[in-house]
N, C-alpha and C. Protein backbone atom coordinates (compact mmCIF):
# COMPACT_ATOMS: atom_id res chain seq x y z
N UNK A 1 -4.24 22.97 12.85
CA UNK A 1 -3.28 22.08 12.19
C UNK A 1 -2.64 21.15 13.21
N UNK A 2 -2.64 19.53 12.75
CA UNK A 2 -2.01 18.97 13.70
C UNK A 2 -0.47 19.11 13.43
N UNK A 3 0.23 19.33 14.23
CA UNK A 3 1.61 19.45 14.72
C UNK A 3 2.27 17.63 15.00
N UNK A 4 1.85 17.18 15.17
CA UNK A 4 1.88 15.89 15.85
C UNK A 4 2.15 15.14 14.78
N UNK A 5 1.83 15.35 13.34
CA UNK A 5 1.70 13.62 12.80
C UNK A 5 0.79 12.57 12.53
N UNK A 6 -0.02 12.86 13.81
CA UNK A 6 -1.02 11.84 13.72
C UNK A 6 -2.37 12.20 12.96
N UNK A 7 -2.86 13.45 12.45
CA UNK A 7 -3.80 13.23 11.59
C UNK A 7 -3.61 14.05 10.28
N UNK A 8 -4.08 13.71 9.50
CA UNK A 8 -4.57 14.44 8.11
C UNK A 8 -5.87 13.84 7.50
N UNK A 9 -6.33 15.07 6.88
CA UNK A 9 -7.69 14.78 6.22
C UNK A 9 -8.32 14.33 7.15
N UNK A 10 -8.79 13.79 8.63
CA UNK A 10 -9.80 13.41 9.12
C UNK A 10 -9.96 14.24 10.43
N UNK A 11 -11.84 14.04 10.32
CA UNK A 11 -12.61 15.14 11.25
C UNK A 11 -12.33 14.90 12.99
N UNK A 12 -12.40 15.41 13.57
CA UNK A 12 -12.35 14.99 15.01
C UNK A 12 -12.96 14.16 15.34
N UNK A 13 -14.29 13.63 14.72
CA UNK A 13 -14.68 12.50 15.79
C UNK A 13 -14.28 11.16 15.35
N UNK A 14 -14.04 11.34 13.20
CA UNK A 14 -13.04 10.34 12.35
C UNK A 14 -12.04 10.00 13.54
N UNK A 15 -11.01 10.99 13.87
CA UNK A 15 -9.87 10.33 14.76
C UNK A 15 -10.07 10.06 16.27
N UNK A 16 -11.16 10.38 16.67
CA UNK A 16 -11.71 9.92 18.25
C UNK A 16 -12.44 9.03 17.92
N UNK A 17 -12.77 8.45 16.76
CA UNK A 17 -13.70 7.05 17.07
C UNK A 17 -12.93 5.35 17.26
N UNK A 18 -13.89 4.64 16.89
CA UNK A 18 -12.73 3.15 17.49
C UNK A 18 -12.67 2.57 16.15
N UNK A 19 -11.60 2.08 15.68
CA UNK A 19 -11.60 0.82 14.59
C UNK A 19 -11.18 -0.34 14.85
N UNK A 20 -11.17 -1.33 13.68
CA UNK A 20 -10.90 -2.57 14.13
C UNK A 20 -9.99 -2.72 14.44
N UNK A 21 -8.58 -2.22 14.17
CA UNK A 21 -6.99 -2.27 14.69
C UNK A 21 -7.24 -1.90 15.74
N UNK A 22 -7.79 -0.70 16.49
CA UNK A 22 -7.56 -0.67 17.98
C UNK A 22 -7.91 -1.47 19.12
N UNK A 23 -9.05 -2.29 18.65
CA UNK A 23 -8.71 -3.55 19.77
C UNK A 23 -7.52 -5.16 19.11
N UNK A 24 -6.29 -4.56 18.48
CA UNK A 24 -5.51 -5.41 18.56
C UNK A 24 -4.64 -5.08 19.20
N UNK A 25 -4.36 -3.93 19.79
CA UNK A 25 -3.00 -3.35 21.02
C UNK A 25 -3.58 -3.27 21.82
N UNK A 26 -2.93 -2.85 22.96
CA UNK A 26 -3.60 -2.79 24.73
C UNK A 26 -4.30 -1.10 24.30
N UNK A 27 -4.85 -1.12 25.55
CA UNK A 27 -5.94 0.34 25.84
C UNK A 27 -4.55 1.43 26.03
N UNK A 28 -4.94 2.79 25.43
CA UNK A 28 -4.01 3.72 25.58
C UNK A 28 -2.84 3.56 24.19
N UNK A 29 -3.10 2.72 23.51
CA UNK A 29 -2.49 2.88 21.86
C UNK A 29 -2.16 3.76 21.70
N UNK A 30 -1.81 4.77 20.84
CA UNK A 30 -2.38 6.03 19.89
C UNK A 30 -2.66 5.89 18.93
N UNK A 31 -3.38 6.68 18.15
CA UNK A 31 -3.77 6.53 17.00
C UNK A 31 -3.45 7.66 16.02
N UNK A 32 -2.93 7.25 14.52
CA UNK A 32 -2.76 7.94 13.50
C UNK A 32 -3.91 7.58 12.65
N UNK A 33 -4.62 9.13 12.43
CA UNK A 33 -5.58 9.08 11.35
C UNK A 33 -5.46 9.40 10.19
N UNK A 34 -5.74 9.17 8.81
CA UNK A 34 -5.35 9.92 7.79
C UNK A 34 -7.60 9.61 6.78
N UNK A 35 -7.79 10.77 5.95
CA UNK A 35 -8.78 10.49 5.68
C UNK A 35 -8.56 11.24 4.18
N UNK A 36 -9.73 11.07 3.56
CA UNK A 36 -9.58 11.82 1.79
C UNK A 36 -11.36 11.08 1.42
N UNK A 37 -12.26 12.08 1.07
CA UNK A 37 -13.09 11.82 0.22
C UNK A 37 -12.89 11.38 -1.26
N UNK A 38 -13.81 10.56 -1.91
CA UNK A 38 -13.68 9.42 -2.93
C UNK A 38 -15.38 9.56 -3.38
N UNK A 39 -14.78 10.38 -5.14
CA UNK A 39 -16.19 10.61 -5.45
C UNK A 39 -16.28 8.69 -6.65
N UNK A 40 -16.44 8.23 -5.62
CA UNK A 40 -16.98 6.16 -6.26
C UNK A 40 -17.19 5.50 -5.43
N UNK A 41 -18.25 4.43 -5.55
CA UNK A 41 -19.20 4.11 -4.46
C UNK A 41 -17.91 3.03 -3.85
N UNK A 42 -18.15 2.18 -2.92
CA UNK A 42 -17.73 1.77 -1.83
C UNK A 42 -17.09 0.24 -2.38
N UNK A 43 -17.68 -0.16 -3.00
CA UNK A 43 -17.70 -1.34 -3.96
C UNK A 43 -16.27 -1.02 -4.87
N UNK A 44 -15.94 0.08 -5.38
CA UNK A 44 -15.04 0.42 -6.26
C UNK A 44 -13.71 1.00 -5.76
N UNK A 45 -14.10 1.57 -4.75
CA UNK A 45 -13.08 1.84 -4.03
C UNK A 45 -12.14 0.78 -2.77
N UNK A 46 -13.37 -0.28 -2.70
CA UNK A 46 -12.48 -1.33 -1.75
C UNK A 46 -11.75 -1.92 -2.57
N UNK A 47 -12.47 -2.08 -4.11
CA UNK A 47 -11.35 -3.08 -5.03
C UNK A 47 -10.03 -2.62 -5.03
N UNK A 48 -10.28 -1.60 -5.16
CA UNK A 48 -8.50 -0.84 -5.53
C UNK A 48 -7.86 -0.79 -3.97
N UNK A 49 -8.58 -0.92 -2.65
CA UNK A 49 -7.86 -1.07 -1.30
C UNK A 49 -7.11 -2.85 -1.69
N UNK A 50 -7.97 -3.47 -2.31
CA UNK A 50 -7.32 -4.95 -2.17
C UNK A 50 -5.96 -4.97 -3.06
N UNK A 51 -5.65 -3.94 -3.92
CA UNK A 51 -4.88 -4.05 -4.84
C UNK A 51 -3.74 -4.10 -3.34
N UNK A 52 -3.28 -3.11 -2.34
CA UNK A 52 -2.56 -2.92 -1.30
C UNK A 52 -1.87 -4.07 -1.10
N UNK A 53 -2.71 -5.29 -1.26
CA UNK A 53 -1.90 -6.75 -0.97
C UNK A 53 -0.78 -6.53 -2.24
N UNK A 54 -0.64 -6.21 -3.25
CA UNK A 54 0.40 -6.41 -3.86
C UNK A 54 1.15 -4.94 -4.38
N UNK A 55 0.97 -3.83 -3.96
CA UNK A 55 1.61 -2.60 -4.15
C UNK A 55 1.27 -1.81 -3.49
N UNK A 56 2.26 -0.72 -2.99
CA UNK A 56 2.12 -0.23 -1.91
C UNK A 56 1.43 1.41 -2.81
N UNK A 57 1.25 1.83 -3.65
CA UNK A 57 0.88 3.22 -3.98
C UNK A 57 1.27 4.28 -3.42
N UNK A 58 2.23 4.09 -2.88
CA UNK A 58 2.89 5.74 -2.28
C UNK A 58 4.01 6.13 -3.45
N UNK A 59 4.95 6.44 -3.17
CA UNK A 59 6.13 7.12 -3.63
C UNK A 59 7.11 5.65 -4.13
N UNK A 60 7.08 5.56 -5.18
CA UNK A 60 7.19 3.73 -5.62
C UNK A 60 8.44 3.93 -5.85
N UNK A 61 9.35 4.69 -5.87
CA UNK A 61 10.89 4.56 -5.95
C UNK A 61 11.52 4.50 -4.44
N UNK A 62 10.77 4.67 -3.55
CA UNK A 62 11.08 4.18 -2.32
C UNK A 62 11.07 3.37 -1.99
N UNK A 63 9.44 2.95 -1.70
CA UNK A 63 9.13 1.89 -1.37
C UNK A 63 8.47 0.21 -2.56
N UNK A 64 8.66 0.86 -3.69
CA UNK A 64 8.49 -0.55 -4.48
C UNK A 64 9.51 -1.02 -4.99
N UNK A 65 10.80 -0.49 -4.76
CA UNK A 65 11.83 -0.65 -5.81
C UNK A 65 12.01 -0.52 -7.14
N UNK A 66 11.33 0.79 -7.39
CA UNK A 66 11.08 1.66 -8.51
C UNK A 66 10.22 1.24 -9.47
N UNK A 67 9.79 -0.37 -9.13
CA UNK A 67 8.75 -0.58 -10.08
C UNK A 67 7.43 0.48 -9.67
N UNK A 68 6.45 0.56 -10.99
CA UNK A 68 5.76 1.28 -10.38
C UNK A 68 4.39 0.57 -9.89
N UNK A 69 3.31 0.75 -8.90
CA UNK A 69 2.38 0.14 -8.53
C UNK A 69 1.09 0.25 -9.65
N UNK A 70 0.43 -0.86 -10.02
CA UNK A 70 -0.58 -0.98 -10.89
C UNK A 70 -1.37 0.22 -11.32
N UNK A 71 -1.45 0.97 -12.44
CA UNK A 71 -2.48 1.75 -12.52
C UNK A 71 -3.90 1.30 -13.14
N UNK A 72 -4.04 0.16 -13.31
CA UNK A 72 -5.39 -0.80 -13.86
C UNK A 72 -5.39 -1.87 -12.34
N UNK A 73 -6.61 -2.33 -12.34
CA UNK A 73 -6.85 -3.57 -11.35
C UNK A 73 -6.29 -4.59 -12.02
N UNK A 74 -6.17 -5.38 -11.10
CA UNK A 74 -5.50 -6.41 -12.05
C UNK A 74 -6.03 -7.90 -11.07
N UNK A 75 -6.19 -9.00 -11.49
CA UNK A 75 -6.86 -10.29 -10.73
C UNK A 75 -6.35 -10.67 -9.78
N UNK A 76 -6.93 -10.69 -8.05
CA UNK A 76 -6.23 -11.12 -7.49
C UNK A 76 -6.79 -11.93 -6.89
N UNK A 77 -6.22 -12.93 -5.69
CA UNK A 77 -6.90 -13.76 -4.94
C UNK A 77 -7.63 -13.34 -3.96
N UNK A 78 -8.96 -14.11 -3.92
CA UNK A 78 -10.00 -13.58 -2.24
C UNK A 78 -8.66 -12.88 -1.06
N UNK A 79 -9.66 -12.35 -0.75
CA UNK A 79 -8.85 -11.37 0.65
C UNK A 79 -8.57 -12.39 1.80
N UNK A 80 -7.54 -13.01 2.54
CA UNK A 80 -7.59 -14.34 3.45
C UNK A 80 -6.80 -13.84 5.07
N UNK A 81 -7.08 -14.12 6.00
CA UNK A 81 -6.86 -13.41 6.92
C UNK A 81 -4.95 -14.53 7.05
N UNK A 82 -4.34 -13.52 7.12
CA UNK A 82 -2.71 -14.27 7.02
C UNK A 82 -1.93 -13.63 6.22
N UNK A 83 -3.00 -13.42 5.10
CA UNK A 83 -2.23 -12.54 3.65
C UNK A 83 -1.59 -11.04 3.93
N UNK A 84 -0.64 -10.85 3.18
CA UNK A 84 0.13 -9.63 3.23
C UNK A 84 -1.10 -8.24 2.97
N UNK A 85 -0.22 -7.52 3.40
CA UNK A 85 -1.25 -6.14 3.04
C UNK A 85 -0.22 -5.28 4.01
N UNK A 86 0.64 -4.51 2.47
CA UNK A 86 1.88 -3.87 2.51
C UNK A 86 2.68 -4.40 3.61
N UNK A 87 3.16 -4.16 4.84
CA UNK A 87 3.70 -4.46 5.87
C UNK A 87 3.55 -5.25 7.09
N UNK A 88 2.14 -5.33 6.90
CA UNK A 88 1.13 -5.96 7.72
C UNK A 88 0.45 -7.15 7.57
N UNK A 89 -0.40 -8.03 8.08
CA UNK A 89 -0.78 -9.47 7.95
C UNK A 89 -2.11 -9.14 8.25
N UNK A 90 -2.66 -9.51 7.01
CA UNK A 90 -4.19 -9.61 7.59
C UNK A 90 -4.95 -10.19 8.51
N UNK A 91 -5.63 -9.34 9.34
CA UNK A 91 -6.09 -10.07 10.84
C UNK A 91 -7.51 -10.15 10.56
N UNK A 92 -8.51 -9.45 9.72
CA UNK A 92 -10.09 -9.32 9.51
C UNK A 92 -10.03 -8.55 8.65
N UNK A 93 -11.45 -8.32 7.73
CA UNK A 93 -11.65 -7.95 6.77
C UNK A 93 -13.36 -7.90 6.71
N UNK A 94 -13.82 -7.02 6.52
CA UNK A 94 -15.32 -7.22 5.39
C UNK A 94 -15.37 -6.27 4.53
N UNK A 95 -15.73 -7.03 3.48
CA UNK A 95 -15.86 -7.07 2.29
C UNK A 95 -16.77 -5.26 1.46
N UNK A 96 -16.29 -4.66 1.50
CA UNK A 96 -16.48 -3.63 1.03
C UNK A 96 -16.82 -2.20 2.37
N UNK A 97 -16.22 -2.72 3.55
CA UNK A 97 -16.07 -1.98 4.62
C UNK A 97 -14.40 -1.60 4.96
N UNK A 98 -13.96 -2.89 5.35
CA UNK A 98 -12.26 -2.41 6.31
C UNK A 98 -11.54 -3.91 5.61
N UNK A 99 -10.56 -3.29 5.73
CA UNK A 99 -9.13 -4.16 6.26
C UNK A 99 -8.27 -3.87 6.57
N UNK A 100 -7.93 -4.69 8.11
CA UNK A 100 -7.20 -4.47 9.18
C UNK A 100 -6.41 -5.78 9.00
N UNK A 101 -5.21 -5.05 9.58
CA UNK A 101 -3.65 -5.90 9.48
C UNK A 101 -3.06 -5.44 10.70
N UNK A 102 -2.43 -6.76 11.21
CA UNK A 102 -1.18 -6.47 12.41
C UNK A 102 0.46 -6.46 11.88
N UNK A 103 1.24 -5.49 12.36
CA UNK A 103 2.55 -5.85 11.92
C UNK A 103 3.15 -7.31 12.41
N UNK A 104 3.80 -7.96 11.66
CA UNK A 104 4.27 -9.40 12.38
C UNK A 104 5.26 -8.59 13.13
N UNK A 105 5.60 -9.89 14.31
CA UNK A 105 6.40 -9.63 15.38
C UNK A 105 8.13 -9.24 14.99
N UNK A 106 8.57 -9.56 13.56
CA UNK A 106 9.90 -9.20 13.31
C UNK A 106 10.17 -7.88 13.10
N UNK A 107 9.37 -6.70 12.90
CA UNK A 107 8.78 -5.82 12.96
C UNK A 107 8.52 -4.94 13.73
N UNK A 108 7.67 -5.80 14.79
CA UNK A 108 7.18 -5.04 15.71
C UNK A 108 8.17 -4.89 16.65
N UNK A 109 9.34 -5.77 16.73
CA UNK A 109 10.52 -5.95 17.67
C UNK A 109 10.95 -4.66 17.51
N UNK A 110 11.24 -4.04 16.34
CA UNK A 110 11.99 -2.72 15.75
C UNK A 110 11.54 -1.56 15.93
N UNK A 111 10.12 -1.49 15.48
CA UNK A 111 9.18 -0.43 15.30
C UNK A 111 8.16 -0.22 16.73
N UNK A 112 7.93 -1.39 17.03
CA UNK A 112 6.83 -1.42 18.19
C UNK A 112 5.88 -2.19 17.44
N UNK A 113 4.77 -2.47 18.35
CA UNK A 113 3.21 -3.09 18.08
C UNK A 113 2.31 -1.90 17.21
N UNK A 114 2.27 -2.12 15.89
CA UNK A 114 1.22 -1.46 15.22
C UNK A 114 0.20 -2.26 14.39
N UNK A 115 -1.17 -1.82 14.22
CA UNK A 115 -2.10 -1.95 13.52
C UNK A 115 -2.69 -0.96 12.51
N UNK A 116 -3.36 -1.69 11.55
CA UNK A 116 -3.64 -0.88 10.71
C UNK A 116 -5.40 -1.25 9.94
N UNK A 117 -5.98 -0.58 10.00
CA UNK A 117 -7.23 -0.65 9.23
C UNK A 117 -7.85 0.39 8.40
N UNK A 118 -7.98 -0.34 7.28
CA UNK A 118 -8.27 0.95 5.85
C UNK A 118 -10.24 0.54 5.89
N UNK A 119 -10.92 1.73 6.34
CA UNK A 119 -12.15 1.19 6.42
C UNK A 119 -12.64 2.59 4.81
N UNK A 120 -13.89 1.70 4.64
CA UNK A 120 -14.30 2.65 3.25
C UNK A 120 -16.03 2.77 4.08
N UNK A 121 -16.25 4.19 3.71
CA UNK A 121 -17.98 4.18 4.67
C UNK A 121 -18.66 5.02 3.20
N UNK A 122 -19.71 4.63 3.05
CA UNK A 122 -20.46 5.49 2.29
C UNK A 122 -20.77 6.73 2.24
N UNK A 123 -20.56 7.90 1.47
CA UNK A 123 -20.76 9.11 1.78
C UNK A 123 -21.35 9.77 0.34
N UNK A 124 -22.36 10.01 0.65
CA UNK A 124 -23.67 10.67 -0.50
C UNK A 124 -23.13 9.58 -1.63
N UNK A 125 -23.11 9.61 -3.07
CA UNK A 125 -22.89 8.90 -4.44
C UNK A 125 -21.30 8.38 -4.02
N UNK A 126 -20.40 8.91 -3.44
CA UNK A 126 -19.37 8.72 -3.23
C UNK A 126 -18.83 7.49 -2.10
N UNK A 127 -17.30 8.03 -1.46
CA UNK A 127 -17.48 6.82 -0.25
C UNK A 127 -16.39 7.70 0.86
N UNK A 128 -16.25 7.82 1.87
CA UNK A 128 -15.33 8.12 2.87
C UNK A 128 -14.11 6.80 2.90
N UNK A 129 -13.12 6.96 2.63
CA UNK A 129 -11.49 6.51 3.17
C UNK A 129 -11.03 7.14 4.44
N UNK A 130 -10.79 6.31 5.29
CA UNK A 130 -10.35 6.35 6.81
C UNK A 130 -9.32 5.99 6.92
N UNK A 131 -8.36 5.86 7.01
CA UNK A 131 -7.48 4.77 7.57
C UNK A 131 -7.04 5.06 9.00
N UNK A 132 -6.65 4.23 9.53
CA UNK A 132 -5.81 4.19 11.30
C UNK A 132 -4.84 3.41 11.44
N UNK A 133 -4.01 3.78 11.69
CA UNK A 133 -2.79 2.99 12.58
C UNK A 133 -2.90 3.14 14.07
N UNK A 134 -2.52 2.02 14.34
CA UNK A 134 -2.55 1.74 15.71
C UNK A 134 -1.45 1.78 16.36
N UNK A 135 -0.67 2.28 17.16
CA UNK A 135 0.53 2.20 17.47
C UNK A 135 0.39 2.15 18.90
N UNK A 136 1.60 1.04 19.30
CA UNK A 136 1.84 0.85 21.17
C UNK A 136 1.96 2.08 21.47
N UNK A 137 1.92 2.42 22.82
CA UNK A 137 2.69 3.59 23.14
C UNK A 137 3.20 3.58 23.80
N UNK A 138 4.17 4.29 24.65
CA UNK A 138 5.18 4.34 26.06
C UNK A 138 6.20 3.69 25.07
N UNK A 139 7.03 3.21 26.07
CA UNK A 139 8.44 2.87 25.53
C UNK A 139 9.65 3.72 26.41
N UNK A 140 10.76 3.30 26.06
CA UNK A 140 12.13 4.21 25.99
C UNK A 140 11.52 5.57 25.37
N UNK A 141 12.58 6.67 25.61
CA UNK A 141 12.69 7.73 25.03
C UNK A 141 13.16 7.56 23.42
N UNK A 142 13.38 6.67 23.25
CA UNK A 142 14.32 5.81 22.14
C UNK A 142 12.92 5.85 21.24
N UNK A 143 11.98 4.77 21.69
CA UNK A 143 11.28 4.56 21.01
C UNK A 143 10.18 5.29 20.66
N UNK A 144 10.08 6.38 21.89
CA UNK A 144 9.03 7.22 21.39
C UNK A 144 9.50 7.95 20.41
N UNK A 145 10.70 8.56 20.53
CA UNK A 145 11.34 9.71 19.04
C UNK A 145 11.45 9.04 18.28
N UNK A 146 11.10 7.33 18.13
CA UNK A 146 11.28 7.04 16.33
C UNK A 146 9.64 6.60 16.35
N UNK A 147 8.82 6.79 17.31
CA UNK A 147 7.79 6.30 16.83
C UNK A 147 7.15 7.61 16.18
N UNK A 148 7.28 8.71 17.11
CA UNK A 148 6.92 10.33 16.35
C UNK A 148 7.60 10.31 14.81
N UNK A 149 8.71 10.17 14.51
CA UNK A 149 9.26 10.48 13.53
C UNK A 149 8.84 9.19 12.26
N UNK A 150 7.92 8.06 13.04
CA UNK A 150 7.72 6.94 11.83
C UNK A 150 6.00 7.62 11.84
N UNK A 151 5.16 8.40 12.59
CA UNK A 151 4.21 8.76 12.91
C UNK A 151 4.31 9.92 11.11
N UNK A 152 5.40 10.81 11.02
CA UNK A 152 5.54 11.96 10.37
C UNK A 152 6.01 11.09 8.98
N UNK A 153 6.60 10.40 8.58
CA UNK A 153 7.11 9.59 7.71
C UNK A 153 6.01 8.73 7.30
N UNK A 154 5.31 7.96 8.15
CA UNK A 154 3.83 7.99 7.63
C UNK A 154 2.82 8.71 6.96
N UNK A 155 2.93 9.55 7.41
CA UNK A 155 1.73 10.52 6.93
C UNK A 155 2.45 11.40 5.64
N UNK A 156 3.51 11.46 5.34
CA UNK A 156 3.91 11.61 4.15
C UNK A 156 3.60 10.32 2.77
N UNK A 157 3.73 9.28 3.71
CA UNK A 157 4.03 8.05 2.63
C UNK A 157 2.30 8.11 2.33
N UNK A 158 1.49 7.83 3.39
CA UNK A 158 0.03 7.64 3.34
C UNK A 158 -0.59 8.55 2.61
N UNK A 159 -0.21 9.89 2.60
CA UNK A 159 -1.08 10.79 1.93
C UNK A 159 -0.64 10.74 0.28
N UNK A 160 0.40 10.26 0.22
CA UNK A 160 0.56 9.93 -1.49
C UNK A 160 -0.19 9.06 -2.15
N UNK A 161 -0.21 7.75 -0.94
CA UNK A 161 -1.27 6.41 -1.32
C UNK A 161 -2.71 6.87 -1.09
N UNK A 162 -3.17 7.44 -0.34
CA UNK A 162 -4.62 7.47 -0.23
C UNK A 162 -5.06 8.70 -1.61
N UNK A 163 -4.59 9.74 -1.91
CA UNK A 163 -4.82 10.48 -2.82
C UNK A 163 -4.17 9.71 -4.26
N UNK A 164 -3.28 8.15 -4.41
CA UNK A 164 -3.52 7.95 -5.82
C UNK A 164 -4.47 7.17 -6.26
N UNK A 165 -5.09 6.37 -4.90
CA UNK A 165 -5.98 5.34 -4.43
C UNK A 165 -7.27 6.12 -4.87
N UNK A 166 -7.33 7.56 -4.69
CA UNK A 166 -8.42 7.98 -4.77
C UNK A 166 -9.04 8.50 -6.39
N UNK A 167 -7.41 8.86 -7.21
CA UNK A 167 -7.90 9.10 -8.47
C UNK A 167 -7.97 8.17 -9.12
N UNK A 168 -7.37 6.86 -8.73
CA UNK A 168 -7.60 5.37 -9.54
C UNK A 168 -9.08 4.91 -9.08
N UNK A 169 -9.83 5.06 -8.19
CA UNK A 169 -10.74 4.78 -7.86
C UNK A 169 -11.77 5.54 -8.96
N UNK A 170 -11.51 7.07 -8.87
CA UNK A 170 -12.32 7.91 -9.06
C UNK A 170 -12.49 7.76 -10.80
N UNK A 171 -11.23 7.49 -11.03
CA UNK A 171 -11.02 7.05 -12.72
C UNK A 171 -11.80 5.98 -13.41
N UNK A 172 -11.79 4.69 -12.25
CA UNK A 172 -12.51 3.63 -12.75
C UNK A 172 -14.08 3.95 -12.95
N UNK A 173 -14.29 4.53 -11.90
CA UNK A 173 -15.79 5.03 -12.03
C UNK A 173 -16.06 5.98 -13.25
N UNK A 174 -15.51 6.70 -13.97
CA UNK A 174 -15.37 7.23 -15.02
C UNK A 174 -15.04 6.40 -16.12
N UNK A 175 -14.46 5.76 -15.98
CA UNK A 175 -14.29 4.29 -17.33
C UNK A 175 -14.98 3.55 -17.21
C-alpha cells in the first residue's frame, strides 16, 4: 500500500513510466499516479475524458458548485491546445490516446508547477485509464507539506472522477 499519496490503481511500471506531462517540469518532478480499468474501447472512453473541459466529475458539491457534472455526453468543441481542462490548460493532445495540461502560472505561484496527462491505452475489448500529475519538487518545507497534503487530496478527488468516468464510459457502451 502506498502511504505516500502518490499512487492508486496503477502497476509499478504504470507509475515508473514517462508521460507527456513529465517533460513539461524539470527532471526529478514527482509523479502522482492514479489508474482504473474501463470495460469500453478507447474511442468511448476518450469522449467522456473530453467532457473534463467542462466538468470536473469528482465530488460536485465541492468542486462544481453543487451543480452536478453531465451524466450524458453532451456537444462540445474540437479539443484546442489553450483550452481549459479542469484546472489546467491544454498543452497536447491525441486524439483517442492522452491529454495533457499545464497549470497556468496564477496557480502554479500557490501550488507549485504541475502537469497533468489523462492517457487511455487499449486493453483486451476494453481500455486502460492512466492518469499523472506532474508535480515540481523541492521547495520550502512549506511547500512540500502542502504539496503531500494536495498529493492526498488529490487522490481522493481523482479516484471519485476516474471511477464515475469509468461507469459513464462503461454505460455508454451498454446503450
Amino acid at each position: 500500500m502506498d502511504v505516500s499519496g502518490r499512487v492508486w490503481g496503477a502497476t509499478n511500471a504504470e507509475h515508473e513510466a514517462v508521460y507527456p506531462c513529465d517533460r513539461l517540469l524539470p527532471a526529478g518532478s514527482e509523479g502522482w499516479t492514479r489508474a482504473v480499468d474501463v470495460a469500453a474501447p478507447p474511442p468511448v472512453l476518450f469522449r467522456w475524458l473530453r467532457q473534463l473541459t467542462i466538468a470536473p466529475y469528482s465530488y460536485d458539491r465541492l468542486d462544481f458548485g453543487g451543480r452536478r457534472s453531465p451524466r450524458a455526453l453532451v456537444p462540445l468543441p474540437d479539443l484546442a491546445v489553450g483550452q481549459a481542462l479542469l484546472v489546467f490548460s491544454i498543452t497536447d493532445f491525441r486524439t483517442d490516446e492522452h491529454i495533457t495540461g499545464l497549470l497556468p502560472e496564477a496557480l502554479a505561484a500557490r501550488w507549485g508547477r504541475m502537469a497533468v496527462s489523462y492517457t487511455v491505452r487499449p486493453q483486451g475489448e476494453g481500455s486502460r485509464l492512466v492518469v499523472r500529475v506532474a508535480a515540481e519538487a523541492g521547495g520550502t518545507a512549506r511547500r512540500r507539506v502542502r504539496r503531500r497534503l494536495l498529493a492526498w487530496g488529490d487522490l481522493v478527488m481523482m479516484r471519485k472522477q476516474l471511477l464515475t468516468l469509468k461507469a459513464l464510459a462503461e454505460g455508454t457502451r451498454r446503450g
